[in-house]
Protein backbone atom coordinates (compact mmCIF):
# COMPACT_ATOMS: atom_id res chain seq x y z
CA UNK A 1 -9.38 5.80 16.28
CA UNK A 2 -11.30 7.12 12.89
CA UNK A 3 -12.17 4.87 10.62
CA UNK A 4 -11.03 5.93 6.98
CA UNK A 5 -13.41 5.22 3.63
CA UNK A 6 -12.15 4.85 0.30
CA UNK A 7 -13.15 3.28 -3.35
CA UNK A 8 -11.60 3.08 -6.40
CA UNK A 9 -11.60 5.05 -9.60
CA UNK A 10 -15.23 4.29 -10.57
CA UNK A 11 -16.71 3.35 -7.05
CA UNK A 12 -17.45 0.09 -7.95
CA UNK A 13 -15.48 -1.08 -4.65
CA UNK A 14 -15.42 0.45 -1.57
CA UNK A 15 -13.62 -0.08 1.64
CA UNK A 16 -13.58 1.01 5.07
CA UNK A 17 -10.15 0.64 7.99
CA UNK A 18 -11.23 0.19 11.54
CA UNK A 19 -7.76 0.07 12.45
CA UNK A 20 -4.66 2.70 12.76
CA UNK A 21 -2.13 1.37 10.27
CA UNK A 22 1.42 0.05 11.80
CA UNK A 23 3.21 2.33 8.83
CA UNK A 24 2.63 4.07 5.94
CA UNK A 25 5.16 4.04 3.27
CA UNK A 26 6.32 5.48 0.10
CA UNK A 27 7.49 2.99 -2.14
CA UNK A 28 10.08 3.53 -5.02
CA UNK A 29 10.66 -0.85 -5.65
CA UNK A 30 10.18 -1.17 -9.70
CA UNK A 31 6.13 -3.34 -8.91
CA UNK A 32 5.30 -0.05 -7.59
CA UNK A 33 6.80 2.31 -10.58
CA UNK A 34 5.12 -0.37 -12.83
CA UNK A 35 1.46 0.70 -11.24
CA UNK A 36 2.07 4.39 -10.65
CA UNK A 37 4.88 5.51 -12.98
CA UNK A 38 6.53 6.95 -9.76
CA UNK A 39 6.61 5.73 -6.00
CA UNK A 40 3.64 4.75 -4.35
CA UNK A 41 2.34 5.67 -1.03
CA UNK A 42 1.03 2.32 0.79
CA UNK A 43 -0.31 1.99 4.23
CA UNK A 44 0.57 -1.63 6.06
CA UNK A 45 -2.98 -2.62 8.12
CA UNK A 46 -4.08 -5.53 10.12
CA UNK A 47 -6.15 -7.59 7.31
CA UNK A 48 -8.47 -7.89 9.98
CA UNK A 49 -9.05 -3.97 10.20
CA UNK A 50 -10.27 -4.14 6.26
CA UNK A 51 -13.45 -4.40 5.13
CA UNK A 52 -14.67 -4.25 1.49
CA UNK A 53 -17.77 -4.46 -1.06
CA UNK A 54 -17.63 -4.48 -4.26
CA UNK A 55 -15.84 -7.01 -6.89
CA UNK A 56 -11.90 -7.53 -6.94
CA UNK A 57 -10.21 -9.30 -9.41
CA UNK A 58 -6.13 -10.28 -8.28
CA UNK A 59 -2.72 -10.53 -9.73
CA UNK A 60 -0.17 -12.21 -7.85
CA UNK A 61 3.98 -12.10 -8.97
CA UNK A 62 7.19 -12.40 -7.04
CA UNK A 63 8.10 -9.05 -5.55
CA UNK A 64 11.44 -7.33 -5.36
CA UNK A 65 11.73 -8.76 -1.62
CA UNK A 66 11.35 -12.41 -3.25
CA UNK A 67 8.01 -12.89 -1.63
CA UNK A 68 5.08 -13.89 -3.17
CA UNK A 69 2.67 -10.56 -3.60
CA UNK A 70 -0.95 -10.65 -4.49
CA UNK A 71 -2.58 -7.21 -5.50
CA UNK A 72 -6.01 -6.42 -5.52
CA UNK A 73 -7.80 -4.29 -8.05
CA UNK A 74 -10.72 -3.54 -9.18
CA UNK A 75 -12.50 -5.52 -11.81
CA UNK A 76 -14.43 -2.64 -13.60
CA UNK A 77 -12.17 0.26 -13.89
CA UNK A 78 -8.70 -1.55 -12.71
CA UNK A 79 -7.85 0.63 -9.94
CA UNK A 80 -4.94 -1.19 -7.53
CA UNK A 81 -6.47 -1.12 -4.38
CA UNK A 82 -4.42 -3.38 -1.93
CA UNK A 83 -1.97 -6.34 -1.85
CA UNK A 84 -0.70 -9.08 0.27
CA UNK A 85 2.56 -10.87 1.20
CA UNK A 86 3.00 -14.57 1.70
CA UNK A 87 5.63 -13.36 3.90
CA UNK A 88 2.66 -11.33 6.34
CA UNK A 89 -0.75 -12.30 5.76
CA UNK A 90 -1.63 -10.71 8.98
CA UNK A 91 -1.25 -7.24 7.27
CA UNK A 92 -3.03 -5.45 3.75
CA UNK A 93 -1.68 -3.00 2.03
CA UNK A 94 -3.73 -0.33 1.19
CA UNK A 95 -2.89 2.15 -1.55
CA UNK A 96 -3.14 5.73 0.29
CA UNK A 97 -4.51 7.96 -3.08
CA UNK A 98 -7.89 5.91 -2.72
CA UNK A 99 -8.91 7.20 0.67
CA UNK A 100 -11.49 9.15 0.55
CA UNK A 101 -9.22 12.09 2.79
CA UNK A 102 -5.86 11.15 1.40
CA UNK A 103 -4.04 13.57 3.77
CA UNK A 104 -5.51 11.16 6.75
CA UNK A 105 -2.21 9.50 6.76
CA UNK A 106 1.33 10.50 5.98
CA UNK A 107 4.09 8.39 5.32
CA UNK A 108 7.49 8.23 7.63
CA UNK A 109 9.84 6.25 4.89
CA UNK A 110 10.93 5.93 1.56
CA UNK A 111 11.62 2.57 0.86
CA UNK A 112 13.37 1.16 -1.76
CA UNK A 113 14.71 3.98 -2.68
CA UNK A 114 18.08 2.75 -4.41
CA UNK A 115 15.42 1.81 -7.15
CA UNK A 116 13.82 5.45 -7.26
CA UNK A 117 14.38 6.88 -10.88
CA UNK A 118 17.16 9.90 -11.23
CA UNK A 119 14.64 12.43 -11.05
CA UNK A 120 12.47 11.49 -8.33
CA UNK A 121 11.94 13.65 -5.80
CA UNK A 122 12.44 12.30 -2.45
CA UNK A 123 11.68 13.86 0.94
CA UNK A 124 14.97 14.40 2.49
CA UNK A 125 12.78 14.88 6.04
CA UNK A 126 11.57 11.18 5.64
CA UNK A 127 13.62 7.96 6.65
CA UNK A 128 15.88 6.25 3.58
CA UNK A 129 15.53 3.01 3.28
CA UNK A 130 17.63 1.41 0.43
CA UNK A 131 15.65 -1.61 -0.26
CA UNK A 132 13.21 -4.05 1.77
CA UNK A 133 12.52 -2.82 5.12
CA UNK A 134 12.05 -4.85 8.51
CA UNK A 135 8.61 -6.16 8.85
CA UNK A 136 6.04 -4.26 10.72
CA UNK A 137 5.52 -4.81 14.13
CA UNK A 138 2.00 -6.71 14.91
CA UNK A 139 -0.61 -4.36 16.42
CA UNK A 140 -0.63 -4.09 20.55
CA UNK A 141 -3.81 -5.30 21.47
């Protein structure tokens, strides 16, 4: 296992994974358009596999998936950094373009995707999911 680094825009907050993550995703919901004007690539983590310095402010709404999401972001430069569900606190999300080696990781699924704009371009070579997604499995320990 390697454990991955990562901060946001102005390196106010940094982070570091001790853990593998149970799936990495690229998200097309319209929460993730909102923060990236496209789809989003988001790794699912133990929360207990995250640690982080550095000042976070939070935002939490009612996702697409009608649960109760928190995001994280930072409080100087406003970078989204990670989320939660109220549906799985056991897991973080962690937003893949702030690892320090972005190509680390590379997702498996679109999700979502019957909300992906006209023109987006999705990998045919990746799973299609249409909206929410099973749940992760939890980590074998």
């Amino acid at each position: 296992m390697t454990n991955r680094t990562g901060s946001c825009l102005c390196g106010a907050v940094r982070f570091t994974l001790a853990t593998e993550p149970v799936t990495t995703r690229l998200c097309w919901c319209r929460d993730c358009q909102h923060l990236a004007a496209n789809g989003t690539v988001n790794m699912i983590v133990a929360a207990d596999g995250l640690s982080v310095s550095g000042s976070v402010s939070e935002y939490t709404s009612t996702a697409d998936s009608g649960n109760t999401v928190t995001r994280q972001f930072c409080s100087t430069c406003g970078t989204q950094l990670f989320a939660m569900s109220s549906a799985r606190p056991q897991f973080r999300v962690v937003r893949v373009g702030n690892l320090d080696d972005p190509s680390s990781v590379q997702p498996s699924v679109n999700i979502w995707a019957s909300r992906a704009p006209r023109w987006a371009c999705l990998d045919a070579a990746l799973e299609r999911v249409e909206q929410q997604p099973q749940p992760p499995k939890p980590p074998q320990i």
